[in-house]
Protein backbone atom coordinates (compact mmCIF):
# COMPACT_ATOMS: atom_id res chain seq x y z
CA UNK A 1 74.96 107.02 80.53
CA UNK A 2 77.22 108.68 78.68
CA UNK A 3 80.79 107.88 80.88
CA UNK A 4 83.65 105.40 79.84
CA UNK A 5 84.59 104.01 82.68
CA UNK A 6 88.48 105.25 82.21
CA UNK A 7 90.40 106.71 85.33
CA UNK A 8 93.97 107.48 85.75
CA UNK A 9 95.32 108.26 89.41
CA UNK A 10 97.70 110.97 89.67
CA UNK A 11 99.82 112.28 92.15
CA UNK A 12 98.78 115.39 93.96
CA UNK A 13 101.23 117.59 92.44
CA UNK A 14 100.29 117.04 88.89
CA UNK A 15 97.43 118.63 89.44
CA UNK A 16 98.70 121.00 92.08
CA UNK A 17 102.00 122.39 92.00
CA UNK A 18 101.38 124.29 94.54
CA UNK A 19 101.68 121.57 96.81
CA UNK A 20 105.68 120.74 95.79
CA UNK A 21 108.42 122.38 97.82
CA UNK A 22 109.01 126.19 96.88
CA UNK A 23 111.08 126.60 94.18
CA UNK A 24 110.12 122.99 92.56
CA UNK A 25 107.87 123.46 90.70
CA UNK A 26 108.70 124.33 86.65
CA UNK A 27 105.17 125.18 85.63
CA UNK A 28 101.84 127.58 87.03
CA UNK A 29 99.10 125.39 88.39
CA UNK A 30 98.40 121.76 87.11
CA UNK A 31 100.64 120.22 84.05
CA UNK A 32 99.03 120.86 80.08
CA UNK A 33 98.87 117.13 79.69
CA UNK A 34 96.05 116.44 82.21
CA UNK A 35 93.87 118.46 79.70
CA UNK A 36 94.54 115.33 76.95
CA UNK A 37 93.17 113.06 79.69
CA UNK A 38 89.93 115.27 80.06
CA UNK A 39 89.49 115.32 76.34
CA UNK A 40 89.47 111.62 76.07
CA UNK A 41 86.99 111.09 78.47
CA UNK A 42 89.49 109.86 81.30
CA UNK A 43 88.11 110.60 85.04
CA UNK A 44 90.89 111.52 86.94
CA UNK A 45 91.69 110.67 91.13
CA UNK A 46 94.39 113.25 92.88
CA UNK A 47 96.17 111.24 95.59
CA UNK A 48 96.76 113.85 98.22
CA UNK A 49 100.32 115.27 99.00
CA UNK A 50 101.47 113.45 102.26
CA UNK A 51 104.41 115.71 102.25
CA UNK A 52 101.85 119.32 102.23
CA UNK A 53 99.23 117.46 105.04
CA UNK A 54 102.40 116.36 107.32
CA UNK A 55 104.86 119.18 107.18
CA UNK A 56 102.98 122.11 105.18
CA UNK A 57 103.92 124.74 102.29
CA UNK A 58 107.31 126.00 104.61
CA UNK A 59 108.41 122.72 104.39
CA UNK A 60 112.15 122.15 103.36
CA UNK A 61 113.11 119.79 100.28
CA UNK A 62 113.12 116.17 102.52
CA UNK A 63 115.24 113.02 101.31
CA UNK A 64 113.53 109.33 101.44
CA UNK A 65 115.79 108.82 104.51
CA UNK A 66 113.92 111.83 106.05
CA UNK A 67 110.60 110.50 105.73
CA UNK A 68 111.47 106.56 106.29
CA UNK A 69 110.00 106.54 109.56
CA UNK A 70 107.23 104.44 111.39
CA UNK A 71 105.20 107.77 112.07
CA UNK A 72 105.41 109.09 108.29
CA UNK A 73 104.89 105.83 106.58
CA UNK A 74 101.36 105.31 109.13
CA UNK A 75 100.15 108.75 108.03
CA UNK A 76 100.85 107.95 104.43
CA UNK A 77 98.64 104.46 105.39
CA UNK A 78 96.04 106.00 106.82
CA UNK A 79 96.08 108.69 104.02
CA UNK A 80 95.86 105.99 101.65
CA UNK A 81 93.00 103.55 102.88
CA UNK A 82 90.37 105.19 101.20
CA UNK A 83 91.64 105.61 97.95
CA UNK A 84 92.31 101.97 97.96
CA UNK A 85 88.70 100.67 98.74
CA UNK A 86 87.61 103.79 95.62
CA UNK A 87 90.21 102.23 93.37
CA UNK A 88 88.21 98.07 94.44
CA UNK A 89 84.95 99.38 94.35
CA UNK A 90 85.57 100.96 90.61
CA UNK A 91 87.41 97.85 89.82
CA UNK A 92 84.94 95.70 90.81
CA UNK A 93 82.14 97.36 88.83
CA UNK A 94 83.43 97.54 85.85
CA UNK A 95 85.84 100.60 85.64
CA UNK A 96 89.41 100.49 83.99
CA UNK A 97 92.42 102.15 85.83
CA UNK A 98 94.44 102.55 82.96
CA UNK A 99 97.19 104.00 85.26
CA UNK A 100 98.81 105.17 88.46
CA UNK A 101 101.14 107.80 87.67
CA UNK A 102 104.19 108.42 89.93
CA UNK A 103 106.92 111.99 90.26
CA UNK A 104 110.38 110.36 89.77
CA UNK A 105 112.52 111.88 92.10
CA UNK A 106 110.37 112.36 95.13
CA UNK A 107 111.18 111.34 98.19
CA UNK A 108 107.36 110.29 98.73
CA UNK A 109 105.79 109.64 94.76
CA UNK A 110 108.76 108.43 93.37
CA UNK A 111 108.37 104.91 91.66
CA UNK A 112 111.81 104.59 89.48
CA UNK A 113 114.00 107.20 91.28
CA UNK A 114 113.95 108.80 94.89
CA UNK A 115 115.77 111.32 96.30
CA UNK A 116 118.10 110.47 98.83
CA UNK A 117 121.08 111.05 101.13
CA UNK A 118 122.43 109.93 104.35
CA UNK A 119 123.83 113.10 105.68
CA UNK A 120 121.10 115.35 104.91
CA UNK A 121 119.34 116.17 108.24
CA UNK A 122 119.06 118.46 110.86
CA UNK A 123 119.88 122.16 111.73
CA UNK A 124 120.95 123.87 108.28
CA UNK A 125 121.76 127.59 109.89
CA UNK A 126 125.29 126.57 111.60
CA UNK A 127 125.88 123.78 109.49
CA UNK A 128 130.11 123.23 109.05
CA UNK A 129 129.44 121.08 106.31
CA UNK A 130 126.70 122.26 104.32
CA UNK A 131 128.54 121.34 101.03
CA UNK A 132 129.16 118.08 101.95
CA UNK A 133 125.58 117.51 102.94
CA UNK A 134 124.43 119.39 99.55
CA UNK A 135 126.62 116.70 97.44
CA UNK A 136 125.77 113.82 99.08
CA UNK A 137 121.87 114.07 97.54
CA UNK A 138 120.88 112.44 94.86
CA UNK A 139 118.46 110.04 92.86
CA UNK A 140 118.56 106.43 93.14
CA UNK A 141 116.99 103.81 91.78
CA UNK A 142 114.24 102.81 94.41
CA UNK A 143 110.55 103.84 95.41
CA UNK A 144 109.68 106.72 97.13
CA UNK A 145 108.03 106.22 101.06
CA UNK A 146 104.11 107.07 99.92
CA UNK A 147 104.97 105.27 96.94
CA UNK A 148 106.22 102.18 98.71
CA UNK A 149 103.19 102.08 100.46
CA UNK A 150 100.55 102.68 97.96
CA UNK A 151 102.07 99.86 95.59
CA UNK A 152 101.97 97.14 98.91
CA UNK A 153 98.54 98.20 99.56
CA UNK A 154 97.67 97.58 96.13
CA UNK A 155 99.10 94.27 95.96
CA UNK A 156 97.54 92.99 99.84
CA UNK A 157 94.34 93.68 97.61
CA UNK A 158 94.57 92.76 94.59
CA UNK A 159 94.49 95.96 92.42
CA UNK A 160 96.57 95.88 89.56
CA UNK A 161 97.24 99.03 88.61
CA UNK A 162 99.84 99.97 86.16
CA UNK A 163 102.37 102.21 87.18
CA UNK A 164 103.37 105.14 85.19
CA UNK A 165 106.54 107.36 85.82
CA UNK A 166 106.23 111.06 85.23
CA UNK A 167 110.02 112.28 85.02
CA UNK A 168 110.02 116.23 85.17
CA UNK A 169 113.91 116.29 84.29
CA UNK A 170 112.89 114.74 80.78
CA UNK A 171 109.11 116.53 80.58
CA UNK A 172 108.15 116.37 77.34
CA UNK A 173 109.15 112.50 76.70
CA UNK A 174 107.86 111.69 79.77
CA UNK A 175 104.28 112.70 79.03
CA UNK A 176 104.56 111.42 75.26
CA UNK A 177 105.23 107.64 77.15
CA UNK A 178 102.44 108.22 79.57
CA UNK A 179 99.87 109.59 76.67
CA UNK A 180 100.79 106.46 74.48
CA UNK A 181 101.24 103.47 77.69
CA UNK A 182 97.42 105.36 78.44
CA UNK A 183 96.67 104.92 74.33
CA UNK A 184 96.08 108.46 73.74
């Protein structure tokens, strides 16, 4: 048997952008750096996009606020449920998770930062006050919703996983911290 036994979870995203909100996405298909993870021998798991299942490619760009809600943070649950008994199941024979990693700034797979407002909602087309709405988003300091619930699942059972923060406003930094927290 020729396999290592090394996995890194992603978010969806990273290997898709066509899942992100049009207009998002600074890159074709699935970021260079995932290629370094093949060439190492690393398995890689996609998490799937909660935002793409729930509210599709037409989607607009949500806030945390947005998606805060009993019905979105069940489907994200339910989404997840699976990929935590995987993630036990590797653990317990023998695999290493060398790392979850997270899109700062989404309002779902952000760890670090989130994007958030508490005006932006509802009906954009006769908006009075679209500016105001427009300024009030931003990043904060806090988890994203899928995010949130992933890293509680993973503590109610006992997966430690590290946590790894992709930040596509500082790319290229970013991945050099991943590729050396993942020692590659």
């Amino acid at each position: 048997m020729k396999r290592d036994k090394n996995i890194v979870v992603v978010c969806h995203c990273i290997l898709n952008c066509n899942s992100k909100v049009e207009g998002l996405s600074e890159y074709r298909g699935a970021l260079d750096f995932t290629k370094k993870l093949i060439d190492n021998g690393i398995g890689i798991v996609q998490l799937p996009c909660p935002e793409m299942m729930i509210y599709g490619i037409k989607r607009w760009g949500h806030t945390k606020e947005q998606f805060d809600n009993p019905f979105y943070k069940t489907q994200c649950k339910n989404m997840l449920e699976p990929y935590i008994m995987q993630f036990d199941n590797y653990i317990k024979n023998g695999y290493n998770i060398k790392g979850l990693i997270s899109i700062e700034g989404s309002p779902s797979c952000g760890y670090k930062k989130t994007c958030s407002s508490s005006l932006w909602s509802g009906e954009l087309s006769n908006c009075t006050n679209l500016d105001e709405k427009l300024s009030d988003v931003k990043c904060i300091d806090e988890m994203g919703v899928f995010m949130k619930q992933l890293v509680s699942m993973l503590e109610s059972n006992n997966l430690n996983i590290p946590i790894l923060c992709l930040d596509e406003s500082n790319l290229q930094e970013s991945i050099n911290d991943i590729l050396n927290n993942l020692n590659i």
